[in-house]
Each structure stands twice: as structure tokens, then as C-alpha cells.
C-alpha atoms as a PDB file:
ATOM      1  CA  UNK A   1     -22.276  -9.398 -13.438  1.00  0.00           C
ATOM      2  CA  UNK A   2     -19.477 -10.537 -11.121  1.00  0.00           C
ATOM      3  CA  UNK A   3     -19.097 -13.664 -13.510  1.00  0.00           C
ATOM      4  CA  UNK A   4     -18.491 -11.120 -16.808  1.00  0.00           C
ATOM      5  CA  UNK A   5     -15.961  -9.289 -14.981  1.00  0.00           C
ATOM      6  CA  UNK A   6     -13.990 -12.678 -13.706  1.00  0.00           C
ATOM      7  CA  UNK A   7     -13.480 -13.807 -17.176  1.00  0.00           C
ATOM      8  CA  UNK A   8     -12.894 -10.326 -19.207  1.00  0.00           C
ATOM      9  CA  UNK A   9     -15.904 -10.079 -20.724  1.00  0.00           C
ATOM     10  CA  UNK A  10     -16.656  -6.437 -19.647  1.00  0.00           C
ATOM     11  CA  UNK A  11     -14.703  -4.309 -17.462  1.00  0.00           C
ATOM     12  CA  UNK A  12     -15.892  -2.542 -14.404  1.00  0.00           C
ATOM     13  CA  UNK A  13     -17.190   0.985 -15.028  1.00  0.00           C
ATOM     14  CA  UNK A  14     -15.153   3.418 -12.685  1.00  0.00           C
ATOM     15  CA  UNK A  15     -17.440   4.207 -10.235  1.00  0.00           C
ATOM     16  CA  UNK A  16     -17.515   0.425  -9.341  1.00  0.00           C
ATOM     17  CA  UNK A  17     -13.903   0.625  -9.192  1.00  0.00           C
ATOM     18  CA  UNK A  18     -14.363   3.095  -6.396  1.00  0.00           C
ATOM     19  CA  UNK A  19     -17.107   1.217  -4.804  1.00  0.00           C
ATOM     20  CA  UNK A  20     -15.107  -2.120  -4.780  1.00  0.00           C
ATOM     21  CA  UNK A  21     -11.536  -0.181  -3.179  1.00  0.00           C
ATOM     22  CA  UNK A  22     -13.665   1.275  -0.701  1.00  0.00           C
ATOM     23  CA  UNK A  23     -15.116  -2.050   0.028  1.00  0.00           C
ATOM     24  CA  UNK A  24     -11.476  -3.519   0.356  1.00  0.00           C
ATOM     25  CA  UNK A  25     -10.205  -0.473   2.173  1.00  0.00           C
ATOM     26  CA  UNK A  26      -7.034  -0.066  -0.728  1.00  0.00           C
ATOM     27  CA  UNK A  27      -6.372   2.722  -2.917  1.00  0.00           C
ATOM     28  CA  UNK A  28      -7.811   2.593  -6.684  1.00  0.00           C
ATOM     29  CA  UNK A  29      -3.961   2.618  -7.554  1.00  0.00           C
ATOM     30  CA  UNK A  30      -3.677  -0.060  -5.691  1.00  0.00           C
ATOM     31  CA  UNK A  31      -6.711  -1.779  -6.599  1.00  0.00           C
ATOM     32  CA  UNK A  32      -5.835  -1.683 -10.397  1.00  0.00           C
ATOM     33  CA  UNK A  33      -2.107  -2.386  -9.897  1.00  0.00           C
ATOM     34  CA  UNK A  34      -0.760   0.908 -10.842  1.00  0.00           C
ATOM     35  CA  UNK A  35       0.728   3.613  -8.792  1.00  0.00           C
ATOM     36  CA  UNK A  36       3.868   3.813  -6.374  1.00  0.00           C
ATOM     37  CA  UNK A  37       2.115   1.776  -3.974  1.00  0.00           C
ATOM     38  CA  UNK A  38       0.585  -0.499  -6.069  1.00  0.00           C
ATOM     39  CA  UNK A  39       3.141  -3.073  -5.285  1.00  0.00           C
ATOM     40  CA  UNK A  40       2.432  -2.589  -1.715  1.00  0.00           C
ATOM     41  CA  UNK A  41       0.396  -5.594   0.299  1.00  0.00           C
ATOM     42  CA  UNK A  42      -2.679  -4.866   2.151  1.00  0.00           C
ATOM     43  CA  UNK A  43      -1.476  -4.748   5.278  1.00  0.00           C
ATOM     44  CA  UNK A  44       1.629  -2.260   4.610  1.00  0.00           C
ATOM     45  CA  UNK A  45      -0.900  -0.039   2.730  1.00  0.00           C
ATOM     46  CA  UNK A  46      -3.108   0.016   5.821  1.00  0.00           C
ATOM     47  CA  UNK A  47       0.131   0.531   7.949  1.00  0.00           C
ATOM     48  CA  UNK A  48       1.229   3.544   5.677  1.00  0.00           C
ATOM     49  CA  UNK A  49      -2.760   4.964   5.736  1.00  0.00           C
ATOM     50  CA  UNK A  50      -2.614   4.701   9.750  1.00  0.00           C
ATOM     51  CA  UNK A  51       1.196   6.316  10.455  1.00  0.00           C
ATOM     52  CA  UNK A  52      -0.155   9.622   8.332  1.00  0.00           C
ATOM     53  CA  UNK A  53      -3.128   9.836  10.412  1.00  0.00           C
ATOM     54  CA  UNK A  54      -0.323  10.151  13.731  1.00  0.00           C
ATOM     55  CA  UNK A  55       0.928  13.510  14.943  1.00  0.00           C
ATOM     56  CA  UNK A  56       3.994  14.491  13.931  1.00  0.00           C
ATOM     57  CA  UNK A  57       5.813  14.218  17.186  1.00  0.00           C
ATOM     58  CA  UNK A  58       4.868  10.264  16.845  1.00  0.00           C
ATOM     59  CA  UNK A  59       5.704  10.084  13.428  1.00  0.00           C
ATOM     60  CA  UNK A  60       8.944  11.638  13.967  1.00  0.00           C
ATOM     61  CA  UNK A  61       9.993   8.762  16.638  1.00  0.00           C
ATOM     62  CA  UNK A  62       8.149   6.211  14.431  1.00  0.00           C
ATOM     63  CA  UNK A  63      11.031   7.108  11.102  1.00  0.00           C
ATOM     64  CA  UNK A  64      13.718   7.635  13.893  1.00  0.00           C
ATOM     65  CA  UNK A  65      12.998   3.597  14.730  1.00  0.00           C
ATOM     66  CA  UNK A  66      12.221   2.853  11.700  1.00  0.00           C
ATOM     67  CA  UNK A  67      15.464   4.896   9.903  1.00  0.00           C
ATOM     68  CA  UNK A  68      17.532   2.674  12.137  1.00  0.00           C
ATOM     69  CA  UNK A  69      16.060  -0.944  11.020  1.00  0.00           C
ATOM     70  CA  UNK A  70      17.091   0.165   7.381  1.00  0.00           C
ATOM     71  CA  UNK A  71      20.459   1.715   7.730  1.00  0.00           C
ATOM     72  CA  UNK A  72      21.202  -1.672   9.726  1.00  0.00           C
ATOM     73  CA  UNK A  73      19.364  -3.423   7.041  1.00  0.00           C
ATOM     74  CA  UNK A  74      21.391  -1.925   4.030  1.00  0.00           C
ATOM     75  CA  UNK A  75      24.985  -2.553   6.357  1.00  0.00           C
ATOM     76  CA  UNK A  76      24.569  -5.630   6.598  1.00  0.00           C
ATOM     77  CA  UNK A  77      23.696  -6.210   2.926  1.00  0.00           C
ATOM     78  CA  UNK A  78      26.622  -3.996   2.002  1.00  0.00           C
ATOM     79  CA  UNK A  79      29.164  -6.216   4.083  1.00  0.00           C
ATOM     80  CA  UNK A  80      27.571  -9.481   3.390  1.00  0.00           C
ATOM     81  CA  UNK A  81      29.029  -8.571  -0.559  1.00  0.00           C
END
């Protein structure tokens, strides 16, 4: 069966689909390419899943740190113009 699906000949039915993102521990979305973080790689989708599972107190000095990195990021972009 794996074969058929490799070259196109039949498409997995949905609840395979499931099966298969549970199996590599993504999102459907993600599995099948669509979705806002469908772009996303593996390991920043598993980053993403684990920083909601943090309290919020955590969280909030996780986006403090992590609010930084980008403002600094986009400066520097803007001045390097």
C-alpha cells in the first residue's frame, strides 16, 4: 500500500492521515502542507507544541527573551538598508 501512495496512485484515506501525523508527532496541517504552520520544521513545531504546554508566568519570560532577539533582529535589518 505504501508503494501506491509513493507514486500517486491512491491517496491516503483521512483516518490514515491522522494515524501517520500522530506517528510523526506534526499536525495534519502540517502533515499535508497547509495551515499557518505548515511551513514550520519539525523541530519549531515541537518547540511551539511544548512552550503552550508552560505556565504562563514561564511563557511570559520566554516572549520577554524571545521579543528582544526579534526587535534586535528587525534593527539590525532596518539599518543594514
Amino acid at each position: 500500500m505504501r508503494g501506491k501512495y509513493e507514486r500517486n496512485e491512491i491517496l491516503p484515506s483521512i483516518e490514515m492521515v491522522v494515524k501517520l501525523a500522530k506517528v510523526f508527532g506534526v499536525t495534519v496541517d502540517y502533515l499535508i502542507g497547509e495551515g499557518e504552520n505548515a511551513s514550520y520544521d519539525k523541530e519549531t513545531v515541537n518547540r511551539i507544541n511544548n512552550i503552550q504546554k508552560m505556565d504562563e508566568r514561564t511563557k511570559s519570560v520566554l516572549f520577554n527573551v524571545i521579543d528582544t532577539y526579534i526587535q534586535n533582529f528587525k534593527t539590525k535589518k532596518a539599518f543594514a538598508k
